[in-house]
Protein backbone atom coordinates (compact mmCIF):
# COMPACT_ATOMS: atom_id res chain seq x y z
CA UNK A 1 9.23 -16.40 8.80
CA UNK A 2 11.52 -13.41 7.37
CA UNK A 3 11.59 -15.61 4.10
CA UNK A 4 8.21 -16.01 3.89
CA UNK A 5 7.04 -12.51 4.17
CA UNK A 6 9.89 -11.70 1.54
CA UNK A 7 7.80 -14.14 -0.32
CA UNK A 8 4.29 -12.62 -0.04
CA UNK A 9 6.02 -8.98 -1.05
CA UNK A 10 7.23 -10.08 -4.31
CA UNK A 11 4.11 -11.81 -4.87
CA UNK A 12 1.50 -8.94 -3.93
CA UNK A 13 3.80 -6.42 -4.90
CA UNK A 14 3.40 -8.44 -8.72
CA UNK A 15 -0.31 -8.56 -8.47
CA UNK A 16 -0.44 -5.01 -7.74
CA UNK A 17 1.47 -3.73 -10.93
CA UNK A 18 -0.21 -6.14 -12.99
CA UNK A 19 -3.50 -4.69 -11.54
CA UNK A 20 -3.11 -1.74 -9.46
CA UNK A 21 -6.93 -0.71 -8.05
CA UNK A 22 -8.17 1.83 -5.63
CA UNK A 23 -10.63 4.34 -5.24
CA UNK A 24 -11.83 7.37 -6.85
CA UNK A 25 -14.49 9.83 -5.66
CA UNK A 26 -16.79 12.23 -7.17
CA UNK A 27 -18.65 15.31 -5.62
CA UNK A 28 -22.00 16.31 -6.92
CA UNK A 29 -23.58 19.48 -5.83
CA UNK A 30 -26.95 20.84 -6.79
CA UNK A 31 -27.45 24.33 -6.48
CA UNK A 32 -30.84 24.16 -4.82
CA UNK A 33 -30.73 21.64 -2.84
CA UNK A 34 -33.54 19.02 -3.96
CA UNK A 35 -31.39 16.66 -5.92
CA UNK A 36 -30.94 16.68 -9.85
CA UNK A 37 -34.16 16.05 -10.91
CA UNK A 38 -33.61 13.02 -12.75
CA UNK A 39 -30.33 13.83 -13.93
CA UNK A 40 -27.04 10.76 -13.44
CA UNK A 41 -23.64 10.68 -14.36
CA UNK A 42 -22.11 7.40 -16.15
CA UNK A 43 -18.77 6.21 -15.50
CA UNK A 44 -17.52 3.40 -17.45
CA UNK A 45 -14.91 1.43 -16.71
CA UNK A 46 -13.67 -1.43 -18.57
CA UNK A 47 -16.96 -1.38 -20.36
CA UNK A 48 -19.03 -1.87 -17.70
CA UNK A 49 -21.21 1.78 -17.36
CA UNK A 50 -22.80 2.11 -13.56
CA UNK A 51 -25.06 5.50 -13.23
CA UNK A 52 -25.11 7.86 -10.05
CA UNK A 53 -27.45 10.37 -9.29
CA UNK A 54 -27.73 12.93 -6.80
CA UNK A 55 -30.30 12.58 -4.07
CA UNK A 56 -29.69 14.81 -1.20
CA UNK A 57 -32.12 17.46 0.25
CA UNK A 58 -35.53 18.60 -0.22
CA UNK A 59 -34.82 21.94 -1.42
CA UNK A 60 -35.17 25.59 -0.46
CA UNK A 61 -32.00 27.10 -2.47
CA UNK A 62 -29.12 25.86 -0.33
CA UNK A 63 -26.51 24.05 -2.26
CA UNK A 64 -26.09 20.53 -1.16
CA UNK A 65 -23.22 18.10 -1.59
CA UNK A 66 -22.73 14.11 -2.18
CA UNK A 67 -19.72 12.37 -2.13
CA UNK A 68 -19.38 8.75 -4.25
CA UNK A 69 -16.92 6.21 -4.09
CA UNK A 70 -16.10 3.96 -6.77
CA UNK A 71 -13.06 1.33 -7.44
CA UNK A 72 -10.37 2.00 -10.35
CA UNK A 73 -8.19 -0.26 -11.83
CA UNK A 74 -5.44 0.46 -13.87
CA UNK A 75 -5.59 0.73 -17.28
CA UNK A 76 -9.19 1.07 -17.18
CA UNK A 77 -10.86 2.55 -20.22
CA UNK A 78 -13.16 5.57 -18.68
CA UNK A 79 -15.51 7.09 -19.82
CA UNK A 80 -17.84 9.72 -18.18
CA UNK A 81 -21.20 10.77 -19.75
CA UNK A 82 -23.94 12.57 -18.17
CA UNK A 83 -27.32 12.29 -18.76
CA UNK A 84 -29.96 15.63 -18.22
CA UNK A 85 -33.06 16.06 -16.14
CA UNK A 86 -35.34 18.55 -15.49
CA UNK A 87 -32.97 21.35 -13.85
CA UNK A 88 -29.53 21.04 -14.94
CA UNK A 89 -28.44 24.34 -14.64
CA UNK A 90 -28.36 24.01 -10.46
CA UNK A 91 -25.64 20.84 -11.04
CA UNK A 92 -21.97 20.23 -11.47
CA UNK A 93 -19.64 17.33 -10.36
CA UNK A 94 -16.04 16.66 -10.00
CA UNK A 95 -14.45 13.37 -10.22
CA UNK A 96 -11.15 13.09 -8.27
CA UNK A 97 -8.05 10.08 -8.35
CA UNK A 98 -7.00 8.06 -5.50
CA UNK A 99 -4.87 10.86 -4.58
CA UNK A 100 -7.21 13.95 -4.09
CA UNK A 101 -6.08 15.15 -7.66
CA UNK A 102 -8.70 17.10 -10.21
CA UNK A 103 -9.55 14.65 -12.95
CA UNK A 104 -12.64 16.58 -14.60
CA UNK A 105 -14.83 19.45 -13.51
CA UNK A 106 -18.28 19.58 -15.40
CA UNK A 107 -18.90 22.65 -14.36
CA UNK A 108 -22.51 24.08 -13.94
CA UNK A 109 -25.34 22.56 -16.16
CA UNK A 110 -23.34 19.60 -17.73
CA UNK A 111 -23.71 19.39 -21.58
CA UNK A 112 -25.69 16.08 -22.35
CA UNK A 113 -23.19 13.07 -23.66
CA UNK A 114 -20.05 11.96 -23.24
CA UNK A 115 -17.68 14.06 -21.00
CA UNK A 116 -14.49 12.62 -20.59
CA UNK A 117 -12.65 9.68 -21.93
CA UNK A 118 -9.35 8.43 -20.68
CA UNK A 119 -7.24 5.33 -19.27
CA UNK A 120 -7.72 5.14 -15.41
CA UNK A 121 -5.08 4.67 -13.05
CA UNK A 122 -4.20 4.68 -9.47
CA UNK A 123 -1.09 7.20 -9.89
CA UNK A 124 1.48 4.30 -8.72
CA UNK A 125 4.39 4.22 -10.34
CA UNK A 126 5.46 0.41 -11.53
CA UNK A 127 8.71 1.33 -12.97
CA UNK A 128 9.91 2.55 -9.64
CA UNK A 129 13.39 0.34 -8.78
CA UNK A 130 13.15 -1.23 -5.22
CA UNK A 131 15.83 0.37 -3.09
CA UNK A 132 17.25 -0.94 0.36
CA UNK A 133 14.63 0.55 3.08
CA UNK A 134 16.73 0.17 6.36
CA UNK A 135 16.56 3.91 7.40
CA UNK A 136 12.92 3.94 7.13
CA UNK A 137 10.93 0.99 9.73
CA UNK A 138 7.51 0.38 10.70
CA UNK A 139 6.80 0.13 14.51
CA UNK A 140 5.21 -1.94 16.22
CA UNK A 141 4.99 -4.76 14.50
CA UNK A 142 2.27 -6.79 14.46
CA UNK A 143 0.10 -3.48 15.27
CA UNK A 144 -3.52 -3.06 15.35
CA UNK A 145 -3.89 -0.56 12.38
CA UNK A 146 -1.75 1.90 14.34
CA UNK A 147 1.76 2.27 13.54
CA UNK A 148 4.54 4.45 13.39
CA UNK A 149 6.56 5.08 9.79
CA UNK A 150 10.55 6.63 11.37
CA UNK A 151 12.86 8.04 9.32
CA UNK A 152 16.51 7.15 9.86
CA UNK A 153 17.61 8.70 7.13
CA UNK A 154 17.89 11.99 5.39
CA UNK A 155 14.85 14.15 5.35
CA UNK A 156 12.15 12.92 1.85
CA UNK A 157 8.99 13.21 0.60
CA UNK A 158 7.63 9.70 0.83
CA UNK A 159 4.61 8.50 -1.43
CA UNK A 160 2.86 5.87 1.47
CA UNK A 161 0.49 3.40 -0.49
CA UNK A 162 -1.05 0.22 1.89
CA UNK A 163 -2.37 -2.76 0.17
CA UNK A 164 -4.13 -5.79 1.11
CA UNK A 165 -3.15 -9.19 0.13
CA UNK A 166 -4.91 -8.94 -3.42
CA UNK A 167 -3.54 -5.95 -4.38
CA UNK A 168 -5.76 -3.38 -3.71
CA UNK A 169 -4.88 -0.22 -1.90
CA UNK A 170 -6.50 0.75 1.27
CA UNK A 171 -4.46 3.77 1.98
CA UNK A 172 -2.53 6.01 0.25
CA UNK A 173 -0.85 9.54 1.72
CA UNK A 174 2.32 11.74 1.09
CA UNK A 175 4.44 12.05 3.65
CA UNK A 176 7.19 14.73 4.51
CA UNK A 177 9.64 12.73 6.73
CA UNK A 178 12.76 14.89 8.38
CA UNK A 179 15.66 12.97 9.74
CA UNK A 180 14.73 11.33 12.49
CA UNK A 181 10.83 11.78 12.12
CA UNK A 182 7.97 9.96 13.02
CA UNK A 183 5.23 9.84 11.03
CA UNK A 184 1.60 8.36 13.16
CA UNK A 185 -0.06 6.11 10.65
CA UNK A 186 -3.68 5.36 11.71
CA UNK A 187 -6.20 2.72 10.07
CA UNK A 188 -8.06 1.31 12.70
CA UNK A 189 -10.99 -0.37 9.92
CA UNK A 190 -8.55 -2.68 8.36
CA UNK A 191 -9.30 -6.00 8.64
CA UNK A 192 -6.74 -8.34 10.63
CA UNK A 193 -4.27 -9.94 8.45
CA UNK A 194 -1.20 -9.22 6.56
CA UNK A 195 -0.84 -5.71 4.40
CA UNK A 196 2.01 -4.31 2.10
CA UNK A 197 3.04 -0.78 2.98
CA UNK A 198 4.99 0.61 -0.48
CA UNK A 199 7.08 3.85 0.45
CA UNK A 200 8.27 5.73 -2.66
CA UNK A 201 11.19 8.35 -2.33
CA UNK A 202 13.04 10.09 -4.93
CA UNK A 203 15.85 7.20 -4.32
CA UNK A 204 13.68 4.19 -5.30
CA UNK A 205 11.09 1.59 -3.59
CA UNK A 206 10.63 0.57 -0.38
CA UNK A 207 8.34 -2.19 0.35
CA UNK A 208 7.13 -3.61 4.24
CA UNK A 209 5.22 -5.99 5.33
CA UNK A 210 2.69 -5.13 8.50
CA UNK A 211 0.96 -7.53 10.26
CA UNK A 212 -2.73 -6.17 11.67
CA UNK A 213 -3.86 -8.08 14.49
């Protein structure tokens, strides 16, 4: 069993720095609260261009807010255009990595054309070198999306990514583990099945494999 879990690793963990994906958001506000008015945003990725536009609220000059998901791989080309309507000076957006990070702010009333252009990524490392993980272990063991991630050794900053048997990552947090830590990993909407947990620390790669049940 221990062999063929080391197995899967190597062969998800390949998949995934072939093909690393996971998702991006992006916040739209409109100033007065009725939508944009026939305004939408473009992102294209890889060449294929979907549009999102802003629906929330009927008004009354209260800002409202809409969050979008959408799925990154990397080495994506990107490209973000925007497209005006009838009131753009009550819009802006932000479009954010897997990781919370800033990518682009429009700020208010978006200029009309293309925005931003750049290669997408999922802010993985894949020239990380895998490392021997014994001081850091996963309890329990099969779980049922809740787990524990305990620190053996000295204290680290651990980058935590989960991934599902294709390759895609379903979780992603940094973690500030003392000696002798625990950290209380919950993910309760996972389907069951087997998932990759990669723990990055200034010494090198750690990869697990969890069992959800």
């Amino acid at each position: 069993m221990k062999k063929l879990l080391s197995i899967l690793t190597a062969f998800v963990a390949g998949i995934f720095n072939l093909n690393a994906q996971c998702d991006w958001t992006m916040d739209m506000h409109d100033a007065w609260g009725d939508g944009w008015n026939g305004a939408s945003v473009s992102v294209s990725l890889a060449g294929t261009a979907t549009s999102y536009e802003a629906t929330m609220g009927a008004g009354g000059g209260v800002q409202t807010d809409e969050t979008i998901t959408f799925s990154v791989n990397d080495g994506d080309a990107m490209e973000v255009s925007f497209t005006g309507g009838s009131w753009d000076s009550e819009i802006s957006f932000e479009i954010y990595n897997n990781f919370g990070t800033l990518i682009y702010s429009s700020g208010v009333e978006p200029l009309a054309g293309v925005l931003y252009s750049s290669t997408a990524g999922c802010s993985f490392a894949t020239d990380v070198a895998e490392v021997n993980g014994d001081d850091l272990t996963i309890y329990p063991n099969p779980n049922n999306g809740e787990f524990f991630i305990s620190n053996n050794g000295e204290a680290e900053n651990i980058n935590l990514h989960v991934l599902d048997i294709q390759g895609k990552e379903v979780y992603n947090n940094v973690l500030n583990l003392g000696t002798g830590a625990n950290e209380f990993i919950k993910l309760n909407d996972l389907n069951p099945g087997m998932y990759i947990v990669v723990l990055d620390t200034e010494n090198g790669r750690t990869t697990k494999n969890v069992v959800v049940q």
